[in-house]
C-alpha atoms as a PDB file:
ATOM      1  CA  UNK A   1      15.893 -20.838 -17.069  1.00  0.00           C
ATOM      2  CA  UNK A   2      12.584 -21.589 -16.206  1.00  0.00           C
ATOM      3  CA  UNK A   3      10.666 -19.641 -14.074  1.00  0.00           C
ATOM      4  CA  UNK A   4       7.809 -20.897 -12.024  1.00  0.00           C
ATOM      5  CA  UNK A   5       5.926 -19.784  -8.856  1.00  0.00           C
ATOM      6  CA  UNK A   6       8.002 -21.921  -6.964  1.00  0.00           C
ATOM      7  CA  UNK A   7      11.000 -20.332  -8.163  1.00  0.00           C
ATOM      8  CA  UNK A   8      12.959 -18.158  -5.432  1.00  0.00           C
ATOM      9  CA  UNK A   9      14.006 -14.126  -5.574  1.00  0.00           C
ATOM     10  CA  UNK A  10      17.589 -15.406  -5.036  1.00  0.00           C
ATOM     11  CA  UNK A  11      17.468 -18.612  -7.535  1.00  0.00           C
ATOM     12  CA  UNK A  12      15.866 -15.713 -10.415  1.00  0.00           C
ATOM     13  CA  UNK A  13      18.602 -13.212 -10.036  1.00  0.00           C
ATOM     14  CA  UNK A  14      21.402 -15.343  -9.409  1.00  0.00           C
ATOM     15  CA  UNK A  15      20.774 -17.566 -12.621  1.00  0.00           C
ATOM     16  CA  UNK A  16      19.685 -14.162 -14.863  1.00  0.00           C
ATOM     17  CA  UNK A  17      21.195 -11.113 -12.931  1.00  0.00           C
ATOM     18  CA  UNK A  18      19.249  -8.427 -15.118  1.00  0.00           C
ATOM     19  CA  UNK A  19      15.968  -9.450 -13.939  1.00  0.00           C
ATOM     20  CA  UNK A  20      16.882  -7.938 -10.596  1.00  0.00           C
ATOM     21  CA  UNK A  21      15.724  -4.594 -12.862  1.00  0.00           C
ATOM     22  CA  UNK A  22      12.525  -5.981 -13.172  1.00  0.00           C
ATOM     23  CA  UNK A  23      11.912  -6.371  -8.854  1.00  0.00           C
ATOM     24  CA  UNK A  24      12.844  -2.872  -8.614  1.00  0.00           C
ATOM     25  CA  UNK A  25       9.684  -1.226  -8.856  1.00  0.00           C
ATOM     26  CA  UNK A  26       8.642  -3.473  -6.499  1.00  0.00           C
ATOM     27  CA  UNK A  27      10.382  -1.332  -3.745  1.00  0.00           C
ATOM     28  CA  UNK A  28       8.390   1.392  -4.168  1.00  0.00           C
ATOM     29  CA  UNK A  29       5.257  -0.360  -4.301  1.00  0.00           C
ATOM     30  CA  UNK A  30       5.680  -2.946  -1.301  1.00  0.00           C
ATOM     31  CA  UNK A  31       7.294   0.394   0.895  1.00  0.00           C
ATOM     32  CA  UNK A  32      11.075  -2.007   1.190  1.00  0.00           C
ATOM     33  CA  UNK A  33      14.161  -3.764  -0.971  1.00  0.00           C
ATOM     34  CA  UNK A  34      12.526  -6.782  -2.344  1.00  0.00           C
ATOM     35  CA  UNK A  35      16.272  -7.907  -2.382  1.00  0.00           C
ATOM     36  CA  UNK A  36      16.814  -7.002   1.230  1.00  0.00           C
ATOM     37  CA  UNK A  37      13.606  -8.980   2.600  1.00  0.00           C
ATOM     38  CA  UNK A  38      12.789 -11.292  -0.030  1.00  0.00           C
ATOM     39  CA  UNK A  39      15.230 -12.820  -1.413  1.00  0.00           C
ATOM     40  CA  UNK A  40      14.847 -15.873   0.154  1.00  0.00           C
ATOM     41  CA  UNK A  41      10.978 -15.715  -1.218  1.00  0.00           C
ATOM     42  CA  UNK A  42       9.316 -17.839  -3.433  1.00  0.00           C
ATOM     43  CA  UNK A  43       7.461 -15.511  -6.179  1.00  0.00           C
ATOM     44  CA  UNK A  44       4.368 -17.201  -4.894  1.00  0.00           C
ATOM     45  CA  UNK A  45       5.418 -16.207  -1.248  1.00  0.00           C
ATOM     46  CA  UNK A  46       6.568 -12.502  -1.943  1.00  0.00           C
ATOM     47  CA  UNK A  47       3.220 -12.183  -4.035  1.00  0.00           C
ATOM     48  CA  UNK A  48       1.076 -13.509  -0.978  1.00  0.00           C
ATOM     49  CA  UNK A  49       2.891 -11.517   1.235  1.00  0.00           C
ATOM     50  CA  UNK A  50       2.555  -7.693  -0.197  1.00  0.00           C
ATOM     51  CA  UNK A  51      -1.162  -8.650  -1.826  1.00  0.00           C
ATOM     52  CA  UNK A  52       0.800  -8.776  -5.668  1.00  0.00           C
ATOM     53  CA  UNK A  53      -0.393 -10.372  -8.237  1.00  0.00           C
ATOM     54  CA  UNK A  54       2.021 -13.167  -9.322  1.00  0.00           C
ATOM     55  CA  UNK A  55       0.873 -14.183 -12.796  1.00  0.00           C
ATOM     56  CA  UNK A  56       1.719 -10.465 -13.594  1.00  0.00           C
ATOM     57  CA  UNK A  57       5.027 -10.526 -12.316  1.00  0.00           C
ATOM     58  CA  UNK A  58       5.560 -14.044 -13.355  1.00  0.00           C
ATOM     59  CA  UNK A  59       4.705 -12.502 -17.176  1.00  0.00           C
ATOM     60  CA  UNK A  60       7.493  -9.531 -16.887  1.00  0.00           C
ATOM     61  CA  UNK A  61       9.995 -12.084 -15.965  1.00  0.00           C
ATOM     62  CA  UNK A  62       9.613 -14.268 -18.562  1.00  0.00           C
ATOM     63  CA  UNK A  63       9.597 -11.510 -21.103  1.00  0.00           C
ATOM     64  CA  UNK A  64      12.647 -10.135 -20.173  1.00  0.00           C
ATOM     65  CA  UNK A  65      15.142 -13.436 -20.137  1.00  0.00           C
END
C-alpha cells in the first residue's frame, strides 16, 4: 500500500489493520478516538485539523507496513 497525504484514516486501516496501533496515541494527544472522528479524514485533513504534523505521522506509517 501506498500511503500518501491524500490517503484516508479508513482507506489506511482497512487495507493494513495494524496501523490502527500507530493512531492510538493520537487519542491522547488530540483529547478524542481518531477512529471515532476521523476516520473519514484525509492524513492531510486530521493533521490540519488538531495542529499535527503530517510528515511525522506520514513517516511512522510507512515504517510500520
Amino acid at each position: 500500500m501506498k500511503i500518501t497525504e491524500k490517503s484516508k484514516i479508513l482507506e489506511i486501516v482497512e487495507e493494513c489493520p495494524q496501523l490502527e496501533e500507530v493512531f492510538k496515541p493520537y487519542d491522547e494527544i488530540i483529547g478524542k478516538c481518531v477512529m471515532c472522528h476521523h476516520l473519514f479524514d484525509t492524513l492531510e485533513e486530521f493533521c490540519s485539523s488538531n495542529n499535527l504534523n503530517k510528515e511525522v505521522l506520514l513517516n511512522k506509517l510507512i515504517e510500520k507496513i
